[in-house]
Protein backbone atom coordinates (compact mmCIF):
# COMPACT_ATOMS: atom_id res chain seq x y z
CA UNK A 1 0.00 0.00 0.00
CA UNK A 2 2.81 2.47 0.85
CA UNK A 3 4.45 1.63 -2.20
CA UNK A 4 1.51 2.44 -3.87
CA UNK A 5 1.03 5.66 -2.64
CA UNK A 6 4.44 6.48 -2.97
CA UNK A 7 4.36 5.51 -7.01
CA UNK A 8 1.39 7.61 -7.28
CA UNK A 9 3.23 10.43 -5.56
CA UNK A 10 2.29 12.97 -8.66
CA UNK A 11 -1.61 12.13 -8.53
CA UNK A 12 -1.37 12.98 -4.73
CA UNK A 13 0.37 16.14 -4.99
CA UNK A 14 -1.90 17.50 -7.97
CA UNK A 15 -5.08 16.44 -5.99
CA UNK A 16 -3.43 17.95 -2.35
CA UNK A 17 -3.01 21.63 -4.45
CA UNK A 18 -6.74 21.04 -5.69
CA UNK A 19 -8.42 20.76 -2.44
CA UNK A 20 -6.32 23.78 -1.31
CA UNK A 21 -7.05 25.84 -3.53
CA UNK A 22 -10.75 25.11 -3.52
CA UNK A 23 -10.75 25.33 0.65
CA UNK A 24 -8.76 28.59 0.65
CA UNK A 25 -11.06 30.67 -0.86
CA UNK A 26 -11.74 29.99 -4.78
CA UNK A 27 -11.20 32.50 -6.85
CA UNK A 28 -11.22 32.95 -10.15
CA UNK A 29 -8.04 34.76 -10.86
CA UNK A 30 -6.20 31.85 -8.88
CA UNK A 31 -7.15 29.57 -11.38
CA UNK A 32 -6.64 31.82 -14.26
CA UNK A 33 -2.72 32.13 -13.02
CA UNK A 34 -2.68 28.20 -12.79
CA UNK A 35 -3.79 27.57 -16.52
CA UNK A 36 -1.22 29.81 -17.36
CA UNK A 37 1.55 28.50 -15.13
CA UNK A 38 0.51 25.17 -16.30
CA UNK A 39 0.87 25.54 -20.24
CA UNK A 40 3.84 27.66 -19.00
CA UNK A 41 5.79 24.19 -17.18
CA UNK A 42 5.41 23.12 -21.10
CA UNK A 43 6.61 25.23 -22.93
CA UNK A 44 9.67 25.27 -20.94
CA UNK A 45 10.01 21.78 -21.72
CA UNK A 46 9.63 22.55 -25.01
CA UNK A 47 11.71 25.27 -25.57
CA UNK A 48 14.90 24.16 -23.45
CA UNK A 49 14.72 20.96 -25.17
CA UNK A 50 14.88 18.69 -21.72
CA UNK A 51 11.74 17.22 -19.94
CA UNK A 52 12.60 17.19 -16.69
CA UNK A 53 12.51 21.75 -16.94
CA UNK A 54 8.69 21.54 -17.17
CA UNK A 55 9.22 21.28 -13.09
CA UNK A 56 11.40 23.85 -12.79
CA UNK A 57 8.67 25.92 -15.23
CA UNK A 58 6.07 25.61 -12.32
CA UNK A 59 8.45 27.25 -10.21
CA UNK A 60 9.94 29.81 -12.22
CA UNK A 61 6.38 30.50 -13.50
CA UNK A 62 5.07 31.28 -9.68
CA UNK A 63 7.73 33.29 -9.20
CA UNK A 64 7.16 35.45 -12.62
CA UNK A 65 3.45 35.79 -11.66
CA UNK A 66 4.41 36.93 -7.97
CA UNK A 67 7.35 39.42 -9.27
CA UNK A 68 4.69 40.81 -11.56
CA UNK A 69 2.20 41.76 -9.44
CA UNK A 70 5.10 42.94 -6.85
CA UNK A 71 5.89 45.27 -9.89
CA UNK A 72 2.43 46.47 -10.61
CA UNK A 73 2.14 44.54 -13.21
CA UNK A 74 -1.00 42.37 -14.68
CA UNK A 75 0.47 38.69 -14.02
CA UNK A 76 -0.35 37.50 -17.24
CA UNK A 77 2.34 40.43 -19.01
CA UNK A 78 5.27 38.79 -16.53
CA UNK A 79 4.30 35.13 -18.07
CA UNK A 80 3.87 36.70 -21.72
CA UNK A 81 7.31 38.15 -21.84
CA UNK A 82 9.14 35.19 -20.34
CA UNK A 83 7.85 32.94 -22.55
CA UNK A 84 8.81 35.22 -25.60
CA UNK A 85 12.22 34.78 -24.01
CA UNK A 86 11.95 30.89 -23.98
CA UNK A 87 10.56 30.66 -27.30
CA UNK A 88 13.10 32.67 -28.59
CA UNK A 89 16.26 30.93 -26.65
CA UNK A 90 14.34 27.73 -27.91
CA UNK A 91 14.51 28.59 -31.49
CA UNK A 92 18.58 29.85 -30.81
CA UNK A 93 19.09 26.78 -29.60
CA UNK A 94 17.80 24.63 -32.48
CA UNK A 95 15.33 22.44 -30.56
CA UNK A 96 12.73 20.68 -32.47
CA UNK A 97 10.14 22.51 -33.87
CA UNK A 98 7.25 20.52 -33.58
CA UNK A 99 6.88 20.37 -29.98
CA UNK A 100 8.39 24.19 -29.62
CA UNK A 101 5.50 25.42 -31.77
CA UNK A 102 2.52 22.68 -30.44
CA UNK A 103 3.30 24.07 -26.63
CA UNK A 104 4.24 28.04 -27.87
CA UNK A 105 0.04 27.37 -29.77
CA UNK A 106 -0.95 25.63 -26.44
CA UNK A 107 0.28 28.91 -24.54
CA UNK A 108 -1.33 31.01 -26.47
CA UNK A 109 -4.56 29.18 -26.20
CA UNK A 110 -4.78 28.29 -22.94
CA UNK A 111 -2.93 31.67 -21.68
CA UNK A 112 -5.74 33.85 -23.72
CA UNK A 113 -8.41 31.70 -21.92
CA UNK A 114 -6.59 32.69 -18.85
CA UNK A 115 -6.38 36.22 -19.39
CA UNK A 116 -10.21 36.10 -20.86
CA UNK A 117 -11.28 34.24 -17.73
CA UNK A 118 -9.81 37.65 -15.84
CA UNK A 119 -11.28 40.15 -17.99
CA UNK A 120 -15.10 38.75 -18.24
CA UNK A 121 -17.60 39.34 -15.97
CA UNK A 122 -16.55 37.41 -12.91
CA UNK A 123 -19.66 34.15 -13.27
CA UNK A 124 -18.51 33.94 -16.73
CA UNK A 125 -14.80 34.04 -15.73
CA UNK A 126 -15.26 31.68 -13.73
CA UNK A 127 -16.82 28.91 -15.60
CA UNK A 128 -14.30 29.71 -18.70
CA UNK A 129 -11.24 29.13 -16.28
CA UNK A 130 -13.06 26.32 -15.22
CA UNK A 131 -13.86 24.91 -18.86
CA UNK A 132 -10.28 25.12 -19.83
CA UNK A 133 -8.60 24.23 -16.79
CA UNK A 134 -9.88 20.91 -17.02
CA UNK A 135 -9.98 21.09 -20.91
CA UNK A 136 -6.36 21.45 -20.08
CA UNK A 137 -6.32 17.80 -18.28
CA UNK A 138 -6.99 16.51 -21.93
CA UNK A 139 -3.78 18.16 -23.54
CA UNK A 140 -1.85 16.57 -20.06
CA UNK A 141 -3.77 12.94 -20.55
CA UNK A 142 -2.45 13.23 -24.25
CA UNK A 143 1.06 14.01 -22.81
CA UNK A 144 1.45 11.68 -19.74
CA UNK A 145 -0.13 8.87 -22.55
CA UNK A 146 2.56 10.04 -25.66
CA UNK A 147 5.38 10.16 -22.78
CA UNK A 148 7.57 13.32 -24.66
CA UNK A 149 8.01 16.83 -23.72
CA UNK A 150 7.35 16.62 -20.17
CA UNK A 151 8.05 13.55 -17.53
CA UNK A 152 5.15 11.46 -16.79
CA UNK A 153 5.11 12.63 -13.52
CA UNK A 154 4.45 16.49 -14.40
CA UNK A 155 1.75 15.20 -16.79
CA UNK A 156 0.13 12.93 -13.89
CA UNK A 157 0.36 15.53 -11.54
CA UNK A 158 -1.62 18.07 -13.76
CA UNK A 159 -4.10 15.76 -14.61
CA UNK A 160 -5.06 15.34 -10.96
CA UNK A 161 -4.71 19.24 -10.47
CA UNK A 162 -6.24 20.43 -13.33
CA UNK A 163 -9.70 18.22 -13.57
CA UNK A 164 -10.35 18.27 -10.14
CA UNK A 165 -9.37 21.87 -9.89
CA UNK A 166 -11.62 22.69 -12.95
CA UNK A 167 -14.55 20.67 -12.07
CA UNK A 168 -14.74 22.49 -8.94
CA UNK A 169 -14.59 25.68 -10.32
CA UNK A 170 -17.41 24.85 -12.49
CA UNK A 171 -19.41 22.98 -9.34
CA UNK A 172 -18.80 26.35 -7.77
CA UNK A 173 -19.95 28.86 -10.40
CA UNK A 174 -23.22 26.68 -10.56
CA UNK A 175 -23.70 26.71 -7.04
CA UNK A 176 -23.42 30.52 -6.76
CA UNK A 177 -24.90 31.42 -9.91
């Protein structure tokens, strides 16, 4: 059983940061920044060419949101202009293209979603970031199931944040809507 657990270290993590962040007070700006941190950790991946930096993306990401908004700044602009950077190391660097481009699109997607779900009306916000938070747990069931770009164990872990996360959001909006 312990070994279990321990194997399936990822899923527990993900679902641990869930249930925080739905019993600390849901909002929907909180789950905005963690759509964006989370197609963030891949394009880090992506553009440094190693898997094992989509990890290190969920840090550095936190940190660029929380510098942002220490500088006045919308958190979403800190994210935007650090993943320029990345994309453009990435492409100095010569690593391959396809994934580089798939997670720079998936960014972009998810990251205007994001930034939508912040801008909206705040019921509406909150079942977009919803919607594609766990629409996001698709793109990381495609990843952890393909086993490229990021470790199996960042993919695992966001599946078990992002549905549950998502789902809650959603259960939420409905509840106070």
């Amino acid at each position: 059983m312990a070994s279990t657990l321990l194997h399936r270290w990822p899923s527990l993590l993900g679902v641990g940061c869930a249930v925080l962040v739905l019993a600390t007070g849901a909002q929907r700006a909180v789950l905005a920044i963690v759509l964006g941190v989370a197609a963030f950790c891949y394009l880090t991946a992506a553009a440094t060419g190693r898997r094992w930096m989509a990890w290190v993306g969920v840090g550095v990401g936190s940190l660029v949101v929380a510098a942002s908004e220490v500088a006045g700044l919308p958190w979403w602009a800190g994210l935007g202009v650090v993943a320029v950077a990345l994309v453009a190391a990435g492409l100095l660097a010569g690593v391959p293209r396809v994934p580089l481009t798939a997670q720079t699109l998936a960014l972009l997607g998810y990251g205007g979603l994001a930034v939508a779900a912040v801008l909206v009306a705040p019921a509406a916000g909150m079942v977009l970031a919803g919607l594609a938070l766990a629409g996001h747990g698709i793109w990381d069931v495609v990843h952890y199931r393909r086993d490229r770009v990021v470790p199996r164990s960042l993919a695992e872990f966001c599946v078990m944040l992002d549905v549950p996360l998502g789902l809650g959001f959603l259960l939420l909006a409905a509840v106070s809507g």
